[in-house]
C-alpha atoms as a PDB file:
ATOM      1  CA  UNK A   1     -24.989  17.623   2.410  1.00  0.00           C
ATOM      2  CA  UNK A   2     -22.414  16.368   5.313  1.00  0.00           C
ATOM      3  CA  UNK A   3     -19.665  14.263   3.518  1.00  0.00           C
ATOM      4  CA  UNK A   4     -18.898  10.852   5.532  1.00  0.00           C
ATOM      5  CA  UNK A   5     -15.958  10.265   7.232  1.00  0.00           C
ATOM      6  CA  UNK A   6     -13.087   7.840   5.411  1.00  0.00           C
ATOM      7  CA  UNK A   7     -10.027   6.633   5.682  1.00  0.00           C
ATOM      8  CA  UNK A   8      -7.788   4.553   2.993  1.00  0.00           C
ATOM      9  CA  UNK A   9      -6.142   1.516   3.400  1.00  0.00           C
ATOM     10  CA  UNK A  10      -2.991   2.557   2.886  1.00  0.00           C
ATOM     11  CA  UNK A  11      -0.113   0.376   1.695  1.00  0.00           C
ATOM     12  CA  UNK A  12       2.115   2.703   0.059  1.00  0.00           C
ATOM     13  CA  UNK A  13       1.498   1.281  -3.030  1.00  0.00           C
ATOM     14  CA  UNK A  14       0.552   2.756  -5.959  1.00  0.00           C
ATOM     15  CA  UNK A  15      -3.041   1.221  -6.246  1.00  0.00           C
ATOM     16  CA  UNK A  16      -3.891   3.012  -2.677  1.00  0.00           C
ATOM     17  CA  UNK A  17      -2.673   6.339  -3.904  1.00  0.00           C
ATOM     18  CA  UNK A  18      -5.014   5.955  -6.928  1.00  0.00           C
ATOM     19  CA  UNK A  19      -7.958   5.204  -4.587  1.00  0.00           C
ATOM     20  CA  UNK A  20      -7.381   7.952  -2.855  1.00  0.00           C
ATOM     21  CA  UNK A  21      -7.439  10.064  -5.753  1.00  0.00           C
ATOM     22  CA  UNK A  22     -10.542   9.192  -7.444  1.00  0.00           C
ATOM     23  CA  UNK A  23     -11.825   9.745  -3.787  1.00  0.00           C
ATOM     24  CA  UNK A  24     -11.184  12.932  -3.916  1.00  0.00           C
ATOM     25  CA  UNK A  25     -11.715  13.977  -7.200  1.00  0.00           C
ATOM     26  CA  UNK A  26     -15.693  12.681  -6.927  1.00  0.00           C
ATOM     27  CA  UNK A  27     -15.359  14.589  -3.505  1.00  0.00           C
ATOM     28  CA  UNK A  28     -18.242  12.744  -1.665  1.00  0.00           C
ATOM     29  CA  UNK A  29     -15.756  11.802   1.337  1.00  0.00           C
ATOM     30  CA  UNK A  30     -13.916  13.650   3.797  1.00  0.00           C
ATOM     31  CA  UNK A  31     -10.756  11.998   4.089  1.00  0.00           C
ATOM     32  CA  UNK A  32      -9.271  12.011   7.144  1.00  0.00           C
ATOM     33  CA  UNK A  33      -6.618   9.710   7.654  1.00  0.00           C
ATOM     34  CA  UNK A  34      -3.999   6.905   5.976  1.00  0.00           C
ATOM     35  CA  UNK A  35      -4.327   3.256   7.909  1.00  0.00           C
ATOM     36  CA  UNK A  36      -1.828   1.074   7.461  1.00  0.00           C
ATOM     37  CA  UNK A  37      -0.359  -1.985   9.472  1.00  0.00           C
ATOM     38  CA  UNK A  38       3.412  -1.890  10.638  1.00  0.00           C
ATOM     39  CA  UNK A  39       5.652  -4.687  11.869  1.00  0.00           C
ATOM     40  CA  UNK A  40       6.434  -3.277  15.522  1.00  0.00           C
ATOM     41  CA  UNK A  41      10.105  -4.678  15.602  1.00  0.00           C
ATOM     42  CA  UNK A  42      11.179  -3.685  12.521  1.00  0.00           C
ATOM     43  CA  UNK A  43       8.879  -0.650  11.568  1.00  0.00           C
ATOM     44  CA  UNK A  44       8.121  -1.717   8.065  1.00  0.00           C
ATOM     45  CA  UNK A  45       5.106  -2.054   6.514  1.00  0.00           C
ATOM     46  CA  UNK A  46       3.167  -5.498   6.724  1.00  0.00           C
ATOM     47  CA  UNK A  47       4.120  -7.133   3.037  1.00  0.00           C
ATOM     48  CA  UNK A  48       5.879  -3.872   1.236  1.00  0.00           C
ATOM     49  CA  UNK A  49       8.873  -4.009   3.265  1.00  0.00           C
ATOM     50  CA  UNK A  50       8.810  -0.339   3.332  1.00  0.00           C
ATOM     51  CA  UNK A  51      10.671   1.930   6.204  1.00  0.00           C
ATOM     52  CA  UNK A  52       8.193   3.971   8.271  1.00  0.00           C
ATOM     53  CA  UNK A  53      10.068   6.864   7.785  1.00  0.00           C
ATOM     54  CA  UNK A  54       8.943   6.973   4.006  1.00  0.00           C
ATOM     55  CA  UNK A  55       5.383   6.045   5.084  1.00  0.00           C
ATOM     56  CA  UNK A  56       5.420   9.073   7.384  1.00  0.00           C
ATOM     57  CA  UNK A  57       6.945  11.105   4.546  1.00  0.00           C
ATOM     58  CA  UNK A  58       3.626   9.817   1.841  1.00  0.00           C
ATOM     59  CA  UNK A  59       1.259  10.891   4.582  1.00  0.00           C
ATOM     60  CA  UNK A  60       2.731  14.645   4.885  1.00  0.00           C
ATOM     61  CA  UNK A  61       3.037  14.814   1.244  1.00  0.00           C
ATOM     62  CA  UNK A  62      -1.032  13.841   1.261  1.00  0.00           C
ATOM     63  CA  UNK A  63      -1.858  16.311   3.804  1.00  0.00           C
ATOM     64  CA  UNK A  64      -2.919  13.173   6.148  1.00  0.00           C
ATOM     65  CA  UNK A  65      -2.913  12.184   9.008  1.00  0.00           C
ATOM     66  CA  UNK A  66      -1.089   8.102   9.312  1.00  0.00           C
ATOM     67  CA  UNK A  67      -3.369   5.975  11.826  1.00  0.00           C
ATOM     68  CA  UNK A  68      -1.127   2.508  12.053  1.00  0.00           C
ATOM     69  CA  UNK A  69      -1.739  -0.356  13.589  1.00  0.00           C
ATOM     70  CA  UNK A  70       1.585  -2.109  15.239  1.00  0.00           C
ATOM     71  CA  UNK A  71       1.423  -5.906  14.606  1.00  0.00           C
ATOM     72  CA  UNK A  72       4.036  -8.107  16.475  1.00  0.00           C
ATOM     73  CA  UNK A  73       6.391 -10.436  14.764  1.00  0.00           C
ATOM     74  CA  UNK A  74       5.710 -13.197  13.847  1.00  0.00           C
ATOM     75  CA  UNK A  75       1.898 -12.202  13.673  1.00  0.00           C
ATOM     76  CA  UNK A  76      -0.680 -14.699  13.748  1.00  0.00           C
ATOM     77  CA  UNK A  77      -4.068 -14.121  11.250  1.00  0.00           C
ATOM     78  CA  UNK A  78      -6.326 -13.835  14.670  1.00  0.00           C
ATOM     79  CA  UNK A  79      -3.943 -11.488  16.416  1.00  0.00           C
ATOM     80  CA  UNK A  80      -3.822  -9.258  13.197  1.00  0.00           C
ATOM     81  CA  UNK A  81      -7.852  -9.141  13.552  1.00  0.00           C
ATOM     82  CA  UNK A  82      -7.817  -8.335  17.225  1.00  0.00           C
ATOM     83  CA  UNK A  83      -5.846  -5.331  16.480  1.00  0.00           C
ATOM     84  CA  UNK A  84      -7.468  -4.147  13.287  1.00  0.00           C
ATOM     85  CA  UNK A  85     -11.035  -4.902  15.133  1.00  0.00           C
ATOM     86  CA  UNK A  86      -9.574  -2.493  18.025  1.00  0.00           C
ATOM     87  CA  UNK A  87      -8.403   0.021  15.286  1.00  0.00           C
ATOM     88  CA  UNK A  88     -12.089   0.320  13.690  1.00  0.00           C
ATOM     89  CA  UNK A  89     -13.692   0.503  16.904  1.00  0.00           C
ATOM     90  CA  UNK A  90     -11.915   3.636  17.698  1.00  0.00           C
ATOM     91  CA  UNK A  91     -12.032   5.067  13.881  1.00  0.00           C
ATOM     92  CA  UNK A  92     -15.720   4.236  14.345  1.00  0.00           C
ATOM     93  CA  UNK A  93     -15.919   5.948  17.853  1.00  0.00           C
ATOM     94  CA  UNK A  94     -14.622   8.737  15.981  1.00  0.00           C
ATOM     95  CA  UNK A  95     -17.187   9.160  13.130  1.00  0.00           C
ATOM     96  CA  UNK A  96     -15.582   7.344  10.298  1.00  0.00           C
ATOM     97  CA  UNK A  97     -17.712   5.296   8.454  1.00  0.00           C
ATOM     98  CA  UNK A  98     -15.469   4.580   5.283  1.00  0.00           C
ATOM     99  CA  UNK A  99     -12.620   2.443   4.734  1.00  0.00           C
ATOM    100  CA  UNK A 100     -11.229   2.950   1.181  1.00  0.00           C
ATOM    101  CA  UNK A 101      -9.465  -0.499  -0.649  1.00  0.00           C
ATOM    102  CA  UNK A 102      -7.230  -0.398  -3.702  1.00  0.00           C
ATOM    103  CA  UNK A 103      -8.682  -4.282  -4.451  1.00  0.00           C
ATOM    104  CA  UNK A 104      -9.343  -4.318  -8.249  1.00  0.00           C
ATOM    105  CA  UNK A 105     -10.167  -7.768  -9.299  1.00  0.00           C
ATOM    106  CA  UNK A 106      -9.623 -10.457  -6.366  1.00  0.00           C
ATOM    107  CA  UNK A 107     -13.043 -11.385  -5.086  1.00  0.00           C
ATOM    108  CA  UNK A 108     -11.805 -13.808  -1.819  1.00  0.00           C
ATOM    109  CA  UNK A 109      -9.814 -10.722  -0.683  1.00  0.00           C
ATOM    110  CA  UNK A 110     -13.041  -8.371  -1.003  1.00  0.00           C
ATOM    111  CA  UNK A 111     -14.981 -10.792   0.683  1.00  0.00           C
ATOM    112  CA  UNK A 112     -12.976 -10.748   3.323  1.00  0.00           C
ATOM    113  CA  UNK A 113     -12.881  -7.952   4.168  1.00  0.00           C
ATOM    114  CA  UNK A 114     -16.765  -7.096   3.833  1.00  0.00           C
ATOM    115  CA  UNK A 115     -16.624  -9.622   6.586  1.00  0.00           C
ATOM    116  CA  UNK A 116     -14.296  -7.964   8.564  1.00  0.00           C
ATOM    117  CA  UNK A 117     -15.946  -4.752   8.927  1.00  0.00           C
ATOM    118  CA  UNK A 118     -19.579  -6.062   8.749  1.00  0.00           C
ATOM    119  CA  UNK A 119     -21.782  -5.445  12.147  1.00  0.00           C
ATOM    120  CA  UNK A 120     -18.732  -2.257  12.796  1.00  0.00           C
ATOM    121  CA  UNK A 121     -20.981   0.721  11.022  1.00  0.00           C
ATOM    122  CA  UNK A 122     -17.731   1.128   8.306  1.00  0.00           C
ATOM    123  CA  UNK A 123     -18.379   0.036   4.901  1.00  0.00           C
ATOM    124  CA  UNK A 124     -15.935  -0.539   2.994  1.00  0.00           C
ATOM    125  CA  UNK A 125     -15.616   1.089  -0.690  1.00  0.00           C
ATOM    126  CA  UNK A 126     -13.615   0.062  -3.787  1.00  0.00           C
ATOM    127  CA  UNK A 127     -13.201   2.430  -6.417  1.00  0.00           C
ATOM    128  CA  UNK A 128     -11.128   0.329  -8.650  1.00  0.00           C
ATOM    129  CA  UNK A 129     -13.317  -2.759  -8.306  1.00  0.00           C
ATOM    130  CA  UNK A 130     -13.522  -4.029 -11.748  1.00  0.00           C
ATOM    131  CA  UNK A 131     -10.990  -1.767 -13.917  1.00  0.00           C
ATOM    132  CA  UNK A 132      -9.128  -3.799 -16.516  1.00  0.00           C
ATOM    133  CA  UNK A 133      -5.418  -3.589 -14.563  1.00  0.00           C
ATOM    134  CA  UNK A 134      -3.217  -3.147 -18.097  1.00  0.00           C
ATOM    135  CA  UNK A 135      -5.642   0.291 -18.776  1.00  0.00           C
ATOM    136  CA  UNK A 136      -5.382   1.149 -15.206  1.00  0.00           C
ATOM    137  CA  UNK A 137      -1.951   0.748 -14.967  1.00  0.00           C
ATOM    138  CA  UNK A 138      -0.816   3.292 -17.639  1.00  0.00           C
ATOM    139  CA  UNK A 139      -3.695   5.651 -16.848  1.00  0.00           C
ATOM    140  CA  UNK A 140      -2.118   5.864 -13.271  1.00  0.00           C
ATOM    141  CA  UNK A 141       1.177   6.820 -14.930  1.00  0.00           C
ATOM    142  CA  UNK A 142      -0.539   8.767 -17.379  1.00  0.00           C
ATOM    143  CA  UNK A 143      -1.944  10.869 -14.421  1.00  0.00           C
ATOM    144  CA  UNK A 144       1.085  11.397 -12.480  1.00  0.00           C
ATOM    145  CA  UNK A 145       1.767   8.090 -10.638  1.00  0.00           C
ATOM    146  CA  UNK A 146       5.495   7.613  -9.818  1.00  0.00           C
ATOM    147  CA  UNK A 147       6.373   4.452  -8.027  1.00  0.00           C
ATOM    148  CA  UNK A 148       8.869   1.963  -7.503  1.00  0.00           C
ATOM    149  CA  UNK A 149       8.594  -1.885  -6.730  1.00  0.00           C
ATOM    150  CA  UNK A 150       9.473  -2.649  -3.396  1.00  0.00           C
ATOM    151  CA  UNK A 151       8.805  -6.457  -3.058  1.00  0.00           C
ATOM    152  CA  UNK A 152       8.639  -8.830  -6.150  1.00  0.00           C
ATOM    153  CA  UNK A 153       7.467 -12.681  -5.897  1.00  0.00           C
ATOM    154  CA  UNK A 154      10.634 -14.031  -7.974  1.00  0.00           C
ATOM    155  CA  UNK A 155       8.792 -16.822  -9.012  1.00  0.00           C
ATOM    156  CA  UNK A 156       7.120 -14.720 -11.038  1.00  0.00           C
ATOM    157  CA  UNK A 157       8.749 -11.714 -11.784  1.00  0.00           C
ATOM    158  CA  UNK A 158      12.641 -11.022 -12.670  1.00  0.00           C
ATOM    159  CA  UNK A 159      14.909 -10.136 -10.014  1.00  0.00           C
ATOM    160  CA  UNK A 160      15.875  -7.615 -11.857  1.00  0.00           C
ATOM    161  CA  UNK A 161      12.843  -5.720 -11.558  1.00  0.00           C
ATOM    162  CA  UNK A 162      13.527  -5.023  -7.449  1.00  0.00           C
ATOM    163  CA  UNK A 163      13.953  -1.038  -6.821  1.00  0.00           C
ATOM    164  CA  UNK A 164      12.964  -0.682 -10.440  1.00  0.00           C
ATOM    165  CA  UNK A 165      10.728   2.902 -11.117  1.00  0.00           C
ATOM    166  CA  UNK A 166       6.998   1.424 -12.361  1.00  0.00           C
ATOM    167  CA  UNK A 167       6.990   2.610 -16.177  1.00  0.00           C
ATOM    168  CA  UNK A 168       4.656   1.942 -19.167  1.00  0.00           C
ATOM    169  CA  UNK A 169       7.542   0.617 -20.581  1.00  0.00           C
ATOM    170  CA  UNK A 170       8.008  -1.867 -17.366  1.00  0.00           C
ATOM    171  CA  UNK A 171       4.205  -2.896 -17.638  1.00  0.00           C
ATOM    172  CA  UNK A 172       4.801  -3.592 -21.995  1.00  0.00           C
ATOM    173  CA  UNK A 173       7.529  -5.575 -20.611  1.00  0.00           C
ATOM    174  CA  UNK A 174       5.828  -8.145 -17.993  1.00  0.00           C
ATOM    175  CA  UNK A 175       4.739 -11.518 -19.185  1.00  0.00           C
ATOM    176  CA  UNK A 176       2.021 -11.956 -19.885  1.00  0.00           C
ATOM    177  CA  UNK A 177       1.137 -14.234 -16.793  1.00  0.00           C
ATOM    178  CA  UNK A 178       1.692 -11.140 -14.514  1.00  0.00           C
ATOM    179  CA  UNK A 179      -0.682  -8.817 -14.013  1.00  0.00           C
ATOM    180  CA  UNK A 180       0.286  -5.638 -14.996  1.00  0.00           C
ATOM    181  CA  UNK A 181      -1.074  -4.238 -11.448  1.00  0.00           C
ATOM    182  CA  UNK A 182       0.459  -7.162  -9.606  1.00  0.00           C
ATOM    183  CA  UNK A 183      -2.989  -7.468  -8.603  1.00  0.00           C
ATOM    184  CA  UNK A 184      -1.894 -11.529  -7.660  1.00  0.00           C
ATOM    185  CA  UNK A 185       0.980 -10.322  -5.689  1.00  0.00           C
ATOM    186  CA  UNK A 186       2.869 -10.712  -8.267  1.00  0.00           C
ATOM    187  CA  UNK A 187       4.771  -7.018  -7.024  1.00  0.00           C
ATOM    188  CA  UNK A 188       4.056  -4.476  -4.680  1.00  0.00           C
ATOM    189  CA  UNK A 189       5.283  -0.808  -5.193  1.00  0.00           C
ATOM    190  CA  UNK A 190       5.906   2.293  -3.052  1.00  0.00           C
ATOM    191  CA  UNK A 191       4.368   5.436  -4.326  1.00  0.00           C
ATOM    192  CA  UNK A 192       6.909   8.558  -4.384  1.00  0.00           C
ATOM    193  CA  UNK A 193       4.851  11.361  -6.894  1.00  0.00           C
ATOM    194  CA  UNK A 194       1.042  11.238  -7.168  1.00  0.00           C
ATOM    195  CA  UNK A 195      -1.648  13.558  -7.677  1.00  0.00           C
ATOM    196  CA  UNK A 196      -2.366  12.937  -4.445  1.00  0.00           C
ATOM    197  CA  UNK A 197       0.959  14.411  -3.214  1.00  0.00           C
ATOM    198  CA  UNK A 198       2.081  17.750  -2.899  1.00  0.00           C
ATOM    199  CA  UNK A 199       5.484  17.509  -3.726  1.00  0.00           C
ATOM    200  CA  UNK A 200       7.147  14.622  -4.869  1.00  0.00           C
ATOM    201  CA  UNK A 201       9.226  12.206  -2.263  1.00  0.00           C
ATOM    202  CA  UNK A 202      13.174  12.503  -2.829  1.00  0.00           C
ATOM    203  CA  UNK A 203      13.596   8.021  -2.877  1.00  0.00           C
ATOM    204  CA  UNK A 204      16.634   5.875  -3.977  1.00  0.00           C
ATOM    205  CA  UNK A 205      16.813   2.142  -4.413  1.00  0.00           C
ATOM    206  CA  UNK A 206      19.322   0.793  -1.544  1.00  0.00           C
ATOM    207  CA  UNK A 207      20.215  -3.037  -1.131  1.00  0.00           C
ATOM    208  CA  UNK A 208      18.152  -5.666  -2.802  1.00  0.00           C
ATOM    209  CA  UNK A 209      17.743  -9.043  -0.274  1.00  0.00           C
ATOM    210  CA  UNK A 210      16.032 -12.160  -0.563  1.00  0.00           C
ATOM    211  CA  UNK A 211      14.037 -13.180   2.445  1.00  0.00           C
ATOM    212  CA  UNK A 212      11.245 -15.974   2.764  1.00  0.00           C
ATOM    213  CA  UNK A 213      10.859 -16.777  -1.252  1.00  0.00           C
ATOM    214  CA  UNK A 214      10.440 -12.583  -1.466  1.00  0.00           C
ATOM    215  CA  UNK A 215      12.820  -9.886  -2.973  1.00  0.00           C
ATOM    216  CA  UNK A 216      12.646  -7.069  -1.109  1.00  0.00           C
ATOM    217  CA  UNK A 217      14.798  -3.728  -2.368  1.00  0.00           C
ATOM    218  CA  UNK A 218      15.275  -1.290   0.560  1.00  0.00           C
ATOM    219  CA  UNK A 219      14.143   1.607  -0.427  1.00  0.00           C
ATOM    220  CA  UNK A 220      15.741   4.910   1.225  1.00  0.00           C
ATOM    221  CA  UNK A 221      14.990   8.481   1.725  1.00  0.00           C
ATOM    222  CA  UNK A 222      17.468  10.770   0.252  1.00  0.00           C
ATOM    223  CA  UNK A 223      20.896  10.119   2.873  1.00  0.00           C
ATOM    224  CA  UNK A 224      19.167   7.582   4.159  1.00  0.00           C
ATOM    225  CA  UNK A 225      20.907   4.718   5.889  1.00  0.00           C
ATOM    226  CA  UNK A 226      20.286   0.567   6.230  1.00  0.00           C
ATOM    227  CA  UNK A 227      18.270  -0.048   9.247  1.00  0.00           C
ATOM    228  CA  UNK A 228      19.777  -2.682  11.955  1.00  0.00           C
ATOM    229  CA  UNK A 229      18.856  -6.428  10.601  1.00  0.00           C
ATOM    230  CA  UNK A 230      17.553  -5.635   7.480  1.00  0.00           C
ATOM    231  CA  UNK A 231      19.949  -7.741   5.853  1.00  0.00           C
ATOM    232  CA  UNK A 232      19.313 -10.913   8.712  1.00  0.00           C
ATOM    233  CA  UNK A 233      17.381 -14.009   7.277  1.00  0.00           C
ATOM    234  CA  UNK A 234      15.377 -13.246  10.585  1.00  0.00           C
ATOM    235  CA  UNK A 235      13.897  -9.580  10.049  1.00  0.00           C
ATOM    236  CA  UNK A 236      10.337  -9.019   8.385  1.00  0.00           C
ATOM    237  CA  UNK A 237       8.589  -6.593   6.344  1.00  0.00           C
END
């Protein structure tokens, strides 16, 4: 039986690499790509903050190939559509017919994007949908997941936690009004070892900075440098 074409939403993040790993352990997709959205001036990606040279690095690691989709800056909601409506009419034009989400819990975000790619012949798939995030969360680590957080909401979630590695021990330690997955967006992480991977990614925690009511910590690719205006109140992830 001919295996249907997929490709993950990828964020970096540790949730995305899991995806991608269940995918291919119940091996009814051919995956054939990594999609994620970059900020064009600043060649980060969208949320995460992360460089694209690390992306680029995940993607090798995986054996991928990394489809992006450059979004300007600032980026309005119906300008980020356009271009992700242009991105799945050419995956589409190219037999995909899978886009695979690391959503777990957060129904208006599933919904939305059922409604994105309805009427485009890609369905979307969730393979976490529904997993209880503390168990997920330390079966990830359990099965190889190394990550660090990239981006913390520090109304939430100490500062301190910025370039931290993701641990069991970290997750034990959360309050218990974050979600041990950051599921809320409480934290997002950037995924450096995973089954997934065949090697592991050589990443340091550089500068930590504040920007927009979000703590990003830069994170760098062994002798890795700071990129121009990451530092500026005015440059985005």
């Amino acid at each position: 039986m001919k295996r249907r074409r997929a490709v993950v939403s990828w964020s970096s993040g540790k949730d995305a690499a899991w995806a991608l790993h269940l995918v291919r352990q119940q091996g009814l997709l051919e995956t054939v790509g990594l999609l994620t959205s970059i900020n064009a001036e600043f060649q980060r990606v969208s949320m995460h903050g992360v460089r694209r040279e690390l992306l680029e690095q995940q993607a090798r690691a995986a054996g991928l190939p990394l489809l992006t989709v450059e979004l300007p800056w600032p980026c309005s909601n119906e300008e980020y559509e356009r271009r992700m409506g242009l991105a799945c009419a050419r995956l589409r034009a190219e037999g995909v017919e899978v886009v695979v989400f690391g959503d777990i819990f957060l129904v208006d975000v599933r919904q939305y994007r059922e409604r994105q790619l309805a009427g485009t012949g890609i369905e979307p798939l969730f393979p976490l949908w529904g997993r209880g995030t503390r168990e997920l969360a330390l079966d990830m680590l359990a099965g190889g997941m190394r990550a660090r957080i990239s981006c913390l909401d520090p109304a939430r979630v100490s500062r301190r936690f910025a370039g931290a590695e993701f641990t069991a021990d970290l997750v034990r330690s959360l309050p218990a009004s974050v979600d041990p997955c950051g599921e809320n967006g409480e934290f997002h992480t950037f995924v450096f070892d995973a089954p997934v991977f065949a090697h592991a990614l050589d990443v340091a925690a550089g500068d930590v900075v504040e920007r927009d009511g979000f703590v990003y910590a830069d994170l760098l690719a062994a002798g890795g440098r700071a990129a121009r205006c990451y530092n500026s109140r005015r440059a985005g992830p």
